[in-house]
Protein backbone atom coordinates (compact mmCIF):
# COMPACT_ATOMS: atom_id res chain seq x y z
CA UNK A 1 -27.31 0.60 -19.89
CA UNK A 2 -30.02 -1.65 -19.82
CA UNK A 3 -29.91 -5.17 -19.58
CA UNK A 4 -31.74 -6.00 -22.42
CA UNK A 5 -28.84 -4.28 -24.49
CA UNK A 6 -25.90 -5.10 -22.23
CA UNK A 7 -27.50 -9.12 -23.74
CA UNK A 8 -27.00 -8.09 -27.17
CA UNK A 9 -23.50 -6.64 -26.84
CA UNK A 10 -22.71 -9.51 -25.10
CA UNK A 11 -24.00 -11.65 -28.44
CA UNK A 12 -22.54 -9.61 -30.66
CA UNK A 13 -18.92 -9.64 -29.02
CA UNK A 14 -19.07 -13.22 -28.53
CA UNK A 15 -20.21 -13.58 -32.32
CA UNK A 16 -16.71 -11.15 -33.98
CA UNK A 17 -14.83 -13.79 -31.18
CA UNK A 18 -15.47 -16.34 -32.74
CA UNK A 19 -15.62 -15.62 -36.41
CA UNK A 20 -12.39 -13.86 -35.76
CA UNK A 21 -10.98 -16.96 -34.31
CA UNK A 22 -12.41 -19.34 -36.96
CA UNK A 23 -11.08 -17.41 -39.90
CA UNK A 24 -7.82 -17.52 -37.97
CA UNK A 25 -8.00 -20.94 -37.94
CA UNK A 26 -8.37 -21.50 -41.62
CA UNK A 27 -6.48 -18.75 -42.61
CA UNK A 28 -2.89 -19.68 -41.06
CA UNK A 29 -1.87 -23.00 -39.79
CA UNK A 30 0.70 -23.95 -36.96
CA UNK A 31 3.83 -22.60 -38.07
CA UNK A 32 5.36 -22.29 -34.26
CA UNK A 33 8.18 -24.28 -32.77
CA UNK A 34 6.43 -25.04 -29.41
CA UNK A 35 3.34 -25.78 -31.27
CA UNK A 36 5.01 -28.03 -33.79
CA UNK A 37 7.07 -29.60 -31.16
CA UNK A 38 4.22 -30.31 -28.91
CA UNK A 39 2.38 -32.65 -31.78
CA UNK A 40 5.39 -34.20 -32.18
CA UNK A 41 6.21 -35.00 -28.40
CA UNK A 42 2.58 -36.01 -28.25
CA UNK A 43 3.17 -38.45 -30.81
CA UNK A 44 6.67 -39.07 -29.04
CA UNK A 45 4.04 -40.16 -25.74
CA UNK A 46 1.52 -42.49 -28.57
CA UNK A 47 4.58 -44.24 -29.51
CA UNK A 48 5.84 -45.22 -25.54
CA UNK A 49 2.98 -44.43 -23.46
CA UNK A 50 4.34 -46.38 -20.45
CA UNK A 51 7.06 -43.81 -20.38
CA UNK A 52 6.35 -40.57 -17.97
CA UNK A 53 8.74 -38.63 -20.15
CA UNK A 54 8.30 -39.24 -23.45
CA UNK A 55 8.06 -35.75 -24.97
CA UNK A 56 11.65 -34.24 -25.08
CA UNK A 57 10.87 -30.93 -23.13
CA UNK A 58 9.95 -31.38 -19.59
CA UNK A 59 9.18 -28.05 -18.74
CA UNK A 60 5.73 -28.77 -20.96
CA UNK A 61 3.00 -29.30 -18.54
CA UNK A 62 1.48 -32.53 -19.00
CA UNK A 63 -1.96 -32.40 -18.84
CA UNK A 64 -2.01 -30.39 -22.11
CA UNK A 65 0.26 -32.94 -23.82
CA UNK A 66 -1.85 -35.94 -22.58
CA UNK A 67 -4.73 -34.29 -24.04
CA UNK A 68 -3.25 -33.50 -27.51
CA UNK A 69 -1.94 -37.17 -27.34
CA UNK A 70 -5.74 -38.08 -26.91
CA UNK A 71 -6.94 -36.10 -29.94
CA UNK A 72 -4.36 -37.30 -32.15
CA UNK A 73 -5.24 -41.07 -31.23
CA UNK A 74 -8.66 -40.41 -32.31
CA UNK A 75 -8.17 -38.35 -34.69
CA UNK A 76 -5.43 -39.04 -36.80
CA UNK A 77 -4.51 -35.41 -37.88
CA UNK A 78 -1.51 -33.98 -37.12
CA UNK A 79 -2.53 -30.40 -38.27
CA UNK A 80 -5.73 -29.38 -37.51
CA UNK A 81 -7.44 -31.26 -34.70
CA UNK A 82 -4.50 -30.17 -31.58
CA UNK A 83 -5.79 -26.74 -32.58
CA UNK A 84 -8.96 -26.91 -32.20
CA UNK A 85 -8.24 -27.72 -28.79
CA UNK A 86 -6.85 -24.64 -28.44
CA UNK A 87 -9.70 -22.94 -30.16
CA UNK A 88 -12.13 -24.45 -27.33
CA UNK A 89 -10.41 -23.28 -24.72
CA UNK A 90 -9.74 -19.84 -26.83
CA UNK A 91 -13.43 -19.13 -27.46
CA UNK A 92 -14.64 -20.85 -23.73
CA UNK A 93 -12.61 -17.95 -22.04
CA UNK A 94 -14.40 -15.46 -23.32
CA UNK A 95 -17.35 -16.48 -20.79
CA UNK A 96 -15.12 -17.34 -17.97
CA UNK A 97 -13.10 -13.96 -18.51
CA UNK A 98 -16.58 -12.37 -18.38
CA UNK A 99 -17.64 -13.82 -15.39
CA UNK A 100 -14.43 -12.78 -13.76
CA UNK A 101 -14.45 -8.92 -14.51
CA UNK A 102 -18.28 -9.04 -13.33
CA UNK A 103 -17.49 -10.65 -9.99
CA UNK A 104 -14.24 -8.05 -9.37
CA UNK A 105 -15.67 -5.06 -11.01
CA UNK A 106 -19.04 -4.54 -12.06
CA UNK A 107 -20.76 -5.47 -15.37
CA UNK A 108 -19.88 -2.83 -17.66
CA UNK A 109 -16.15 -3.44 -17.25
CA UNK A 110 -16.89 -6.90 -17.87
CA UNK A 111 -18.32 -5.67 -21.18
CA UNK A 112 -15.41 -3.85 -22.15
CA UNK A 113 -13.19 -6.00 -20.98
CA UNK A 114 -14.54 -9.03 -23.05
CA UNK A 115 -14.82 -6.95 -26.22
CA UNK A 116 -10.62 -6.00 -25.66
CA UNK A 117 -10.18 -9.78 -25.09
CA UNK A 118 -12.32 -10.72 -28.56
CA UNK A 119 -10.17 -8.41 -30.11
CA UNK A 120 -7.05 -9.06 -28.43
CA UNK A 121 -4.26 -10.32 -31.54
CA UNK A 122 -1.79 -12.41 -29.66
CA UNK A 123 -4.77 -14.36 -27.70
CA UNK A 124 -6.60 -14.95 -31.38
CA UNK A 125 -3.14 -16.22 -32.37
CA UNK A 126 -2.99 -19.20 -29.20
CA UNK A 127 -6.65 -19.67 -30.15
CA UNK A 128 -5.33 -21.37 -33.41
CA UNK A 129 -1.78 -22.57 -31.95
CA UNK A 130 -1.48 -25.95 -30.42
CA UNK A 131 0.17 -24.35 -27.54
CA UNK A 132 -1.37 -24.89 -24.20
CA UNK A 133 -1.75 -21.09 -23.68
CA UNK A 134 -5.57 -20.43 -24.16
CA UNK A 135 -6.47 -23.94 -21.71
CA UNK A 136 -3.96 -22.42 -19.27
CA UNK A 137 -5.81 -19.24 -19.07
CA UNK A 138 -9.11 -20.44 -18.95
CA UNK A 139 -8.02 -22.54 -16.08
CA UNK A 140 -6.40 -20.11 -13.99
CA UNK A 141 -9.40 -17.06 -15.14
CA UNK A 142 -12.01 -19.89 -14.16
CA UNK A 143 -10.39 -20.53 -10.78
CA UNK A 144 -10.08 -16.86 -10.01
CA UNK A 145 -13.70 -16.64 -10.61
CA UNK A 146 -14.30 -19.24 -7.87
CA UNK A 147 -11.98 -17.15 -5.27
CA UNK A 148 -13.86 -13.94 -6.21
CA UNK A 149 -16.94 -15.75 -5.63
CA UNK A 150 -15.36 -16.79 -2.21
CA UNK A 151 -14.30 -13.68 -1.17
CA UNK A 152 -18.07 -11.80 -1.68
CA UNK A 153 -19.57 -14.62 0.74
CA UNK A 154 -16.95 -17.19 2.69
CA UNK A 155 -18.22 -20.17 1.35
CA UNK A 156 -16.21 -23.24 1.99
CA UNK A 157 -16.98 -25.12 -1.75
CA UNK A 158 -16.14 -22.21 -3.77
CA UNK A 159 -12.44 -22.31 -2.24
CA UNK A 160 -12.27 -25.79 -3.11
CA UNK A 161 -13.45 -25.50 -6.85
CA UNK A 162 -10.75 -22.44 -6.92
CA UNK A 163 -7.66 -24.79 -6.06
CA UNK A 164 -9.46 -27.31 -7.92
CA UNK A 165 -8.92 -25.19 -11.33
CA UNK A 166 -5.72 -24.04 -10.19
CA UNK A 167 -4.35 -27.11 -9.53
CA UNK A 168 -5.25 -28.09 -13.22
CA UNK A 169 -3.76 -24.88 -14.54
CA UNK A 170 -0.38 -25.40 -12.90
CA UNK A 171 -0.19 -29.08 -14.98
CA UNK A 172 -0.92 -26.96 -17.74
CA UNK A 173 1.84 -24.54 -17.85
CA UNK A 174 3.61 -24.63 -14.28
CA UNK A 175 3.71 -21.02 -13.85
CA UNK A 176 0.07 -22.19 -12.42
CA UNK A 177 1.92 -22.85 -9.40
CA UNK A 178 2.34 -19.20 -8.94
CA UNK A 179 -0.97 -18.58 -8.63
CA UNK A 180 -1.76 -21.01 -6.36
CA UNK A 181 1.57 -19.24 -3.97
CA UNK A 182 -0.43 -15.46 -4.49
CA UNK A 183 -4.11 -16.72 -3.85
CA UNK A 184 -2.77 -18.99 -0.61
CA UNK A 185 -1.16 -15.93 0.55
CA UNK A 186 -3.81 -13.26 -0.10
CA UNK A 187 -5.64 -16.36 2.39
CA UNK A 188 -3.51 -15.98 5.01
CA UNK A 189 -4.60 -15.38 8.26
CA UNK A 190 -8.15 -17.49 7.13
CA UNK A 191 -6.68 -20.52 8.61
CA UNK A 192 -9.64 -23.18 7.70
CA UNK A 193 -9.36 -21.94 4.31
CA UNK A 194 -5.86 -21.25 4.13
CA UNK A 195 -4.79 -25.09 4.63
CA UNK A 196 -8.17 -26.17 2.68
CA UNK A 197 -6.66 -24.59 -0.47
CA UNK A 198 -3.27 -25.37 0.04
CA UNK A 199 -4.18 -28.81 0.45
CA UNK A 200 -6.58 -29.42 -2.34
CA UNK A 201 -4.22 -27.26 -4.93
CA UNK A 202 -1.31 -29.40 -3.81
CA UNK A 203 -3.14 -32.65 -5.10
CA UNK A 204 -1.93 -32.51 -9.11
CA UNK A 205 1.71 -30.91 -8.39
CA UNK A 206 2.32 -33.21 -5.47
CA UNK A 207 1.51 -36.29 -8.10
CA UNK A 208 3.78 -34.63 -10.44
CA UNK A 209 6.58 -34.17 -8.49
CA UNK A 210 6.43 -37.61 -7.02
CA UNK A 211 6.54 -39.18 -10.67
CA UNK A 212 9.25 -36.98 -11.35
CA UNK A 213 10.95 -37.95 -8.43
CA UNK A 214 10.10 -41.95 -9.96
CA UNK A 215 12.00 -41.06 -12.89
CA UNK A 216 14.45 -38.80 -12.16
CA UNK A 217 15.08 -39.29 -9.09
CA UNK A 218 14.32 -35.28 -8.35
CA UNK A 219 11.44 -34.32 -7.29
CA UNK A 220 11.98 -30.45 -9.21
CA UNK A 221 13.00 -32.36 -12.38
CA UNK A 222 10.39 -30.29 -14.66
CA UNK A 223 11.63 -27.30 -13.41
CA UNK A 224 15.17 -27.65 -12.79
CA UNK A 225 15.26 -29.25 -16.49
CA UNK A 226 13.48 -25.70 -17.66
CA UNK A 227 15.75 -23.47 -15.74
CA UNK A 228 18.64 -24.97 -17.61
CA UNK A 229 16.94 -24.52 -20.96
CA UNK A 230 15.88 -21.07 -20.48
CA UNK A 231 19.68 -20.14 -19.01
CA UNK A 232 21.30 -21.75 -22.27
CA UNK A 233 18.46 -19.37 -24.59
CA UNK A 234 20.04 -16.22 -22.61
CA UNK A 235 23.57 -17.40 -22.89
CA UNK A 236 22.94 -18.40 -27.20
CA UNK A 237 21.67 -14.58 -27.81
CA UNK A 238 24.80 -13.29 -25.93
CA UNK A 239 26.85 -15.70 -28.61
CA UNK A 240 25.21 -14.38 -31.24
CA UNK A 241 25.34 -10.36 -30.21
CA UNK A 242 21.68 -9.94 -28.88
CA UNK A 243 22.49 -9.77 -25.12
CA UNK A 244 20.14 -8.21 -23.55
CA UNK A 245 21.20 -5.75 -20.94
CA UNK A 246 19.90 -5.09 -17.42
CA UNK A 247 17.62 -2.37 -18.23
CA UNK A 248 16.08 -4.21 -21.06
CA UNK A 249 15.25 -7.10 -18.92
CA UNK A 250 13.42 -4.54 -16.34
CA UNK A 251 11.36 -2.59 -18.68
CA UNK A 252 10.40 -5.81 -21.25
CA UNK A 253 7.46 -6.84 -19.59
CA UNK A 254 5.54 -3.70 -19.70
CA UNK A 255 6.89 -2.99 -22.61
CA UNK A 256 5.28 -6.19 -24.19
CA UNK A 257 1.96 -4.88 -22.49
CA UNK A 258 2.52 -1.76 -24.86
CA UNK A 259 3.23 -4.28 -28.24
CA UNK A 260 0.04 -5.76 -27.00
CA UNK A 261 -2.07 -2.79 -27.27
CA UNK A 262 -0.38 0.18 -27.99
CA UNK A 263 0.55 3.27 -25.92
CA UNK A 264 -3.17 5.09 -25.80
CA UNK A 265 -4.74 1.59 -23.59
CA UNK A 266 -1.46 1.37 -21.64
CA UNK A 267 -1.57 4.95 -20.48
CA UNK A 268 -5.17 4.67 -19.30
CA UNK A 269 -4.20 1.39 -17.82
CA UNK A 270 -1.77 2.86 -15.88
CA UNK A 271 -4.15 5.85 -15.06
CA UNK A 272 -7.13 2.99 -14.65
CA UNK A 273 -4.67 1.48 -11.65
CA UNK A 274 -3.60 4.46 -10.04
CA UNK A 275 -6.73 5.77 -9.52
CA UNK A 276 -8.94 2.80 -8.78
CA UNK A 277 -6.50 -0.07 -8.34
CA UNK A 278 -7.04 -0.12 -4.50
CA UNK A 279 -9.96 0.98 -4.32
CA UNK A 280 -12.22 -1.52 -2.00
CA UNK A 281 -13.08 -4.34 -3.92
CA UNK A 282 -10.67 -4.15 -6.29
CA UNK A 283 -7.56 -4.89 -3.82
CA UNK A 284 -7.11 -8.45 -4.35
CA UNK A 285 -6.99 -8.09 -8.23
CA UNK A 286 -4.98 -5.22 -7.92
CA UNK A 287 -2.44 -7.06 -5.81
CA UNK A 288 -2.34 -10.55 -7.92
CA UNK A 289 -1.32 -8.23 -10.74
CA UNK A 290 1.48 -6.56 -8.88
CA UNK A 291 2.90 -9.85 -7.61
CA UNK A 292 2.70 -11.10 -10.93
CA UNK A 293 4.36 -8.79 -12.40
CA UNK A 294 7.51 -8.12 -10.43
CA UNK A 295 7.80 -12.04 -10.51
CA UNK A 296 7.89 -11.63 -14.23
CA UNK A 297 10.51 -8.86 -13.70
CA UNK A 298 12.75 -10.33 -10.95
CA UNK A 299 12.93 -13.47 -12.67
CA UNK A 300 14.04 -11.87 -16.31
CA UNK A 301 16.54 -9.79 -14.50
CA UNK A 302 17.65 -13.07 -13.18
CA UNK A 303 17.64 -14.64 -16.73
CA UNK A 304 15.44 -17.10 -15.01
CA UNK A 305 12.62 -16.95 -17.44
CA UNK A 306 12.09 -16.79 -20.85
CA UNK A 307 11.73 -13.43 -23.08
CA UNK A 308 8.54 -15.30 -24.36
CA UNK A 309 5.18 -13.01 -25.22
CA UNK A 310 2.65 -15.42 -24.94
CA UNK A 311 3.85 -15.44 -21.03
CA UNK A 312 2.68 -12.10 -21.14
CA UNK A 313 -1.17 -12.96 -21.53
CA UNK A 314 -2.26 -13.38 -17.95
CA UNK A 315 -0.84 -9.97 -17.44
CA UNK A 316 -2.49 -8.65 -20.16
CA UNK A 317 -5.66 -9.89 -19.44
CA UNK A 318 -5.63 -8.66 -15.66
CA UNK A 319 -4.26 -5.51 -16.99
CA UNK A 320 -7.69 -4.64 -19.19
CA UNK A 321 -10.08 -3.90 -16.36
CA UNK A 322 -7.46 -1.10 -15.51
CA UNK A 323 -7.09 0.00 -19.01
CA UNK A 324 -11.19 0.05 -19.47
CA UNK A 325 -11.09 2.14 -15.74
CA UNK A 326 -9.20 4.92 -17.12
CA UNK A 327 -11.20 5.02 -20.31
CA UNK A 328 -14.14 5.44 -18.13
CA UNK A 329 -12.63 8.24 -16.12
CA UNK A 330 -12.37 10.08 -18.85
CA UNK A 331 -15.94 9.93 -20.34
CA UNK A 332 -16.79 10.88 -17.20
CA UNK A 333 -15.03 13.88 -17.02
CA UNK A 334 -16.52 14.73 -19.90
CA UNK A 335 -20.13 16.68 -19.39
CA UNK A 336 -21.39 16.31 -23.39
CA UNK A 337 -22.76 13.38 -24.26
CA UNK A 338 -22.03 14.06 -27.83
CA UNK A 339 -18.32 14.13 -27.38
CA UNK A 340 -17.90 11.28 -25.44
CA UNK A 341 -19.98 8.99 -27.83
CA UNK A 342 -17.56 10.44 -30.06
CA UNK A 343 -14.49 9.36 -28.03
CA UNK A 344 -16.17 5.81 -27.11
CA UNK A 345 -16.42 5.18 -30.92
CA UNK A 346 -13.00 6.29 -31.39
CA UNK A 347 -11.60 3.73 -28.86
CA UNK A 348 -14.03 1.22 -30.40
CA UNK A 349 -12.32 1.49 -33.53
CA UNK A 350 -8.84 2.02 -32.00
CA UNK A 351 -9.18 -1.45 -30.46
CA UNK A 352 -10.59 -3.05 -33.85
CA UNK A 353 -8.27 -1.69 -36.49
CA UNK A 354 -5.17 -1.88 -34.59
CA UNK A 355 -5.88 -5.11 -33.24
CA UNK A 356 -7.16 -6.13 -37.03
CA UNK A 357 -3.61 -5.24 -37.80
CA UNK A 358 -1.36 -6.67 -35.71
CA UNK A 359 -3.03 -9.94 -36.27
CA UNK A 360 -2.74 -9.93 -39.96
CA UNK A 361 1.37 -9.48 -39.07
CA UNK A 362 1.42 -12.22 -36.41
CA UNK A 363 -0.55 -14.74 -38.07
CA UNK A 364 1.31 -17.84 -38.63
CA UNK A 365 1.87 -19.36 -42.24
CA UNK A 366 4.38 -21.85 -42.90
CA UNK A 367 6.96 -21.21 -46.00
CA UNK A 368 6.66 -22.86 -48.96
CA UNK A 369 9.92 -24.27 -48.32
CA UNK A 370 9.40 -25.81 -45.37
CA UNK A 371 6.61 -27.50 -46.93
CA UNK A 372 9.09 -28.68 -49.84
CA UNK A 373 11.74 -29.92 -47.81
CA UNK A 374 9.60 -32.03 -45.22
CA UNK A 375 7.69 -33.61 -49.20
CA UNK A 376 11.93 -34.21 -50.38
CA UNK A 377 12.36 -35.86 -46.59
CA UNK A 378 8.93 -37.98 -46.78
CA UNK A 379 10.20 -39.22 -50.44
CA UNK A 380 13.66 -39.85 -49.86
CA UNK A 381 14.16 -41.23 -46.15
CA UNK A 382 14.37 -44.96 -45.53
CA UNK A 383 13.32 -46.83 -42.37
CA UNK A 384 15.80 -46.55 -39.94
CA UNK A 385 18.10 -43.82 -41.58
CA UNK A 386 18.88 -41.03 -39.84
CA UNK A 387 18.28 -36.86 -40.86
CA UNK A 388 20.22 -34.08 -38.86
CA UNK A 389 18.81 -30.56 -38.90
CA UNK A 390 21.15 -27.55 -38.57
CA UNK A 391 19.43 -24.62 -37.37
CA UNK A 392 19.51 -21.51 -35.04
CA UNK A 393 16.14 -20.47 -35.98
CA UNK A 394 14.33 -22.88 -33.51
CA UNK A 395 10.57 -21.95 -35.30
CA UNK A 396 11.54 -24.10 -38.58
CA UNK A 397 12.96 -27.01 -36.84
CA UNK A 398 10.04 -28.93 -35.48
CA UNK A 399 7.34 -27.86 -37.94
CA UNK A 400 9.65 -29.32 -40.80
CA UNK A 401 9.77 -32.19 -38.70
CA UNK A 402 6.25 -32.49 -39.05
CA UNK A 403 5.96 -31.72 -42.59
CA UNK A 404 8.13 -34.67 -43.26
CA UNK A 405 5.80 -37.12 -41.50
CA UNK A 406 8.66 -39.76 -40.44
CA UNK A 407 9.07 -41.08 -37.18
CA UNK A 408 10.82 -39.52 -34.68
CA UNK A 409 13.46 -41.78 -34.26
CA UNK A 410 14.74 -40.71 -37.77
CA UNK A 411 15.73 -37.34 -36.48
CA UNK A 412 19.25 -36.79 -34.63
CA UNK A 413 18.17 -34.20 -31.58
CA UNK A 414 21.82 -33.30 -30.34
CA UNK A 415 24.02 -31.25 -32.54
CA UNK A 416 26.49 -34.20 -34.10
CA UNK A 417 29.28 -31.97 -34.70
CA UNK A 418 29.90 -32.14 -31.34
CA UNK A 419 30.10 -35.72 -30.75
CA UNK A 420 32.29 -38.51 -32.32
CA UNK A 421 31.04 -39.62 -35.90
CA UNK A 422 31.14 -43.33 -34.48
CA UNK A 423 27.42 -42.82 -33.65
CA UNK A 424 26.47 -41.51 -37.00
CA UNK A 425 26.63 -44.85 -39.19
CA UNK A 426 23.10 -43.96 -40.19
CA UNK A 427 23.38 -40.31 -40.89
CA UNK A 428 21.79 -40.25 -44.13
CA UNK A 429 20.90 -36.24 -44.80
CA UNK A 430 21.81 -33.12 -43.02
CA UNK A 431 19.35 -29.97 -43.32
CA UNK A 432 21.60 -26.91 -43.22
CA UNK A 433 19.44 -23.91 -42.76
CA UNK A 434 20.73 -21.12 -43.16
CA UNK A 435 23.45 -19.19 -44.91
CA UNK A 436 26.81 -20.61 -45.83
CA UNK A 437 27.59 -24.25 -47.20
CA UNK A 438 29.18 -27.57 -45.93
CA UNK A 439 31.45 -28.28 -47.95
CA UNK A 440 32.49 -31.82 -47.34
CA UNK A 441 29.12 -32.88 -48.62
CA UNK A 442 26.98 -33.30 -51.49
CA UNK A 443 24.26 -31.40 -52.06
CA UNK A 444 20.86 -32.78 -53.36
CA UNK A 445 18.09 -30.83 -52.61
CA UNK A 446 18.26 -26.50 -52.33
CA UNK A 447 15.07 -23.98 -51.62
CA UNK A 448 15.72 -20.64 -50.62
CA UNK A 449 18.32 -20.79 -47.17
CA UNK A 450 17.82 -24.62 -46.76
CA UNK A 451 19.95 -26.87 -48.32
CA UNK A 452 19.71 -30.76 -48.07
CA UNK A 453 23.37 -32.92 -48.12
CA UNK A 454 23.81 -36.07 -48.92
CA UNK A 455 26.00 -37.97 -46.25
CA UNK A 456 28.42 -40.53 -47.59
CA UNK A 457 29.62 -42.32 -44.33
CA UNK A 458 31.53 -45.26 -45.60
CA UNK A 459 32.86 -42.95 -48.99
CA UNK A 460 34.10 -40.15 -46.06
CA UNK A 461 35.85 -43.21 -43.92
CA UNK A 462 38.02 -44.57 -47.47
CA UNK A 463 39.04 -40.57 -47.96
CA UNK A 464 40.21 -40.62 -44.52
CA UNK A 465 42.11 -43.42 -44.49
């Protein structure tokens, strides 16, 4: 291919990206727990910034929550302007992603590869999500690029700008830390570089831990605190009948590799890695993938980490190259050009109408009467009365939180009807989502499964006594 029309593929894939991603954007809105939850906590930070932990969930990485906290002091908007944070990042990894599967391959995987990521649903989905998936990647896929770079030529700087990157990843999500484990050992035995690495990726998680330390008074706060939540999510789907059995937890990570892209790419991604996945040159890539992967798989068999797909993107993403190997075997087994322009167009529309697809499912758009409640909650809720929301499905929660626009300090976060009703003086409304009723209050306001009650504290004391 020449490079005059490798330039204009490249233009034209970078061109669907991002009118893909934009019509996302305006198309759906943030209808996500974690993405709701992380305005709010970034409002939580506005409101006491001399606190270190003023968002509620300290597993969230805070560079990513600083940032959002930034936008929405400028800014203003609660809805729109964390997500086109997102959307930077989301349409700046495209390049960076590039650039990667050039360095480790050669360019016509990178091609490929960047056209599977334009087209990839569940990263067009983060793209538009004020989750800090899409700056995460571009992070870590920018500081691979670096050690790639390193590893053609041994120069000192480009080792440095690696842990650089990766150091900012890990205060993005702290599975960055990972990365910066695999890459240090995949050093070792380079002893200049090895401690050069370690020592400038340390920087932002040695900070981290120390103000952790400050505050908590452990230094493995963030993640101790996450362990615990991600232990109780196992044990809640046992309660409710969804346990999810040994094998379940062994096969799920592939398995979310398949809901990513269907069983035709994960076959030749499997074929792509067993036939060119340690091949020289490709060794280190090859190896960050396995490492990644049965971390992902000894750690869910552990119920040490969340059944989360959006953890699943960094494996998807260094699982493409593989996929886009194994296509190319097979054109090249092929001795008519006819039939495999044929069978390149097929895959070309494989990866565009079943990607097309999926993302018109997975699209986020928040119900109607989510909307409607948070408008009752705005109209009805008094300065310094209290609102309790009963839910198991954790995506409503926070967004109708935000829909409701009152501060944070009017919503009750522990469940009250586990703790003595001397604390709820102020208890003004319960939202009971879901099916059933409570009884022993009046309802006001009903839409679909949600139901608003009107608490009568000083009418439900007189009964009593």
């Amino acid at each position: 291919m020449k490079n005059s029309d490798k330039k204009l593929i490249f233009m034209i894939i970078i061109i669907c990206a991002v009118f893909l991603r934009l019509l996302s954007l305006f198309v759906s809105d943030n209808f996500h727990g974690i993405a709701a939850g992380k305005i709010l906590e970034a409002q939580r930070l506005l409101e006491h910034p001399d606190r270190l932990y003023a968002w509620v969930v300290p597993a969230h990485g805070p560079i990513h929550m600083y940032l959002i906290a930034f936008v929405l002091k400028i800014s203003g908007d609660v809805f729109m302007s964390p997500r086109l944070i997102s959307l930077f990042f989301g349409i700046s990894l495209l390049f960076v992603y590039y650039d990667f599967l050039r360095l480790s391959f050669d360019d016509n995987i990178a091609i490929v590869g960047m056209f599977m990521l334009a087209f990839f649903p569940l990263h067009i989905m983060h793209s538009v999500l004020s989750t800090a998936g899409t700056m995460f990647l571009f992070f870590i896929f920018a500081g691979l690029s670096f050690f790639i770079k390193y590893q053609n030529d041994k120069r000192l700087n480009y080792i440095i700008f690696s842990a650089i990157l990766f150091s900012i990843a890990s205060m993005c999500r702290f599975e960055g830390g990972l990365y910066i484990a695999i890459v240090a050992f995949l050093l070792f035995g380079r002893w200049r570089d090895f401690f050069c690495f370690i020592g400038v990726a340390s920087i932002f998680p040695l900070i981290w831990m120390y103000c952790n330390h400050l505050y908590s008074g452990d230094f493995m706060y963030f993640l101790n605190n996450s362990d615990v939540v991600v232990k109780m999510g196992f044990s809640k789907a046992a309660t409710y009948g969804k346990e999810i059995h040994f094998f379940d937890r062994i096969v799920y990570w592939p398995l979310q590799i398949v809901s990513y892209f269907g069983w035709p790419v994960f076959f030749l991604g499997f074929a792509g890695f067993i036939l060119h996945g340690f091949r020289r040159g490709n060794r280190k890539v090859a190896w960050l993938f396995i490492m990644i992967l049965t971390f992902f798989i000894l750690k869910t068999i552990g119920k040490e980490l969340a059944l989360q797909p959006r953890y699943g993107l960094t494996l998807s993403l260094l699982f493409i190259p593989y996929a886009v190997m194994g296509f190319f075997y097979i054109l090249r087994k092929i001795q008519v050009k006819a039939k495999s322009r044929v069978l390149g167009l097929i895959f070309v529309l494989y990866i565009i109408f079943r990607s097309t697809y999926v993302l018109a499912l997975i699209l986020p758009h928040t119900p109607a009467w989510v909307k409607q409640t948070g408008a009752f909650l705005k109209k009805n809720v008094k300065p310094g009365e209290l609102v309790y929301i009963k839910t198991n499905d954790d995506n409503s929660r926070e967004p109708l939180k935000l829909y409701s626009q009152l501060e944070l300090n009017n919503f009750i976060d522990y469940d009250i009807f586990l703790r003595d009703s001397f604390n709820l003086r102020d208890l003004q409304y319960i939202v009971f989502i879901g099916d059933g009723k409570l009884s022993k209050y009046k309802d006001v306001f009903s839409e679909q499964n949600c139901t608003i009650y009107e608490v009568d504290f000083k009418g439900m004391q007189e009964n009593e006594n």
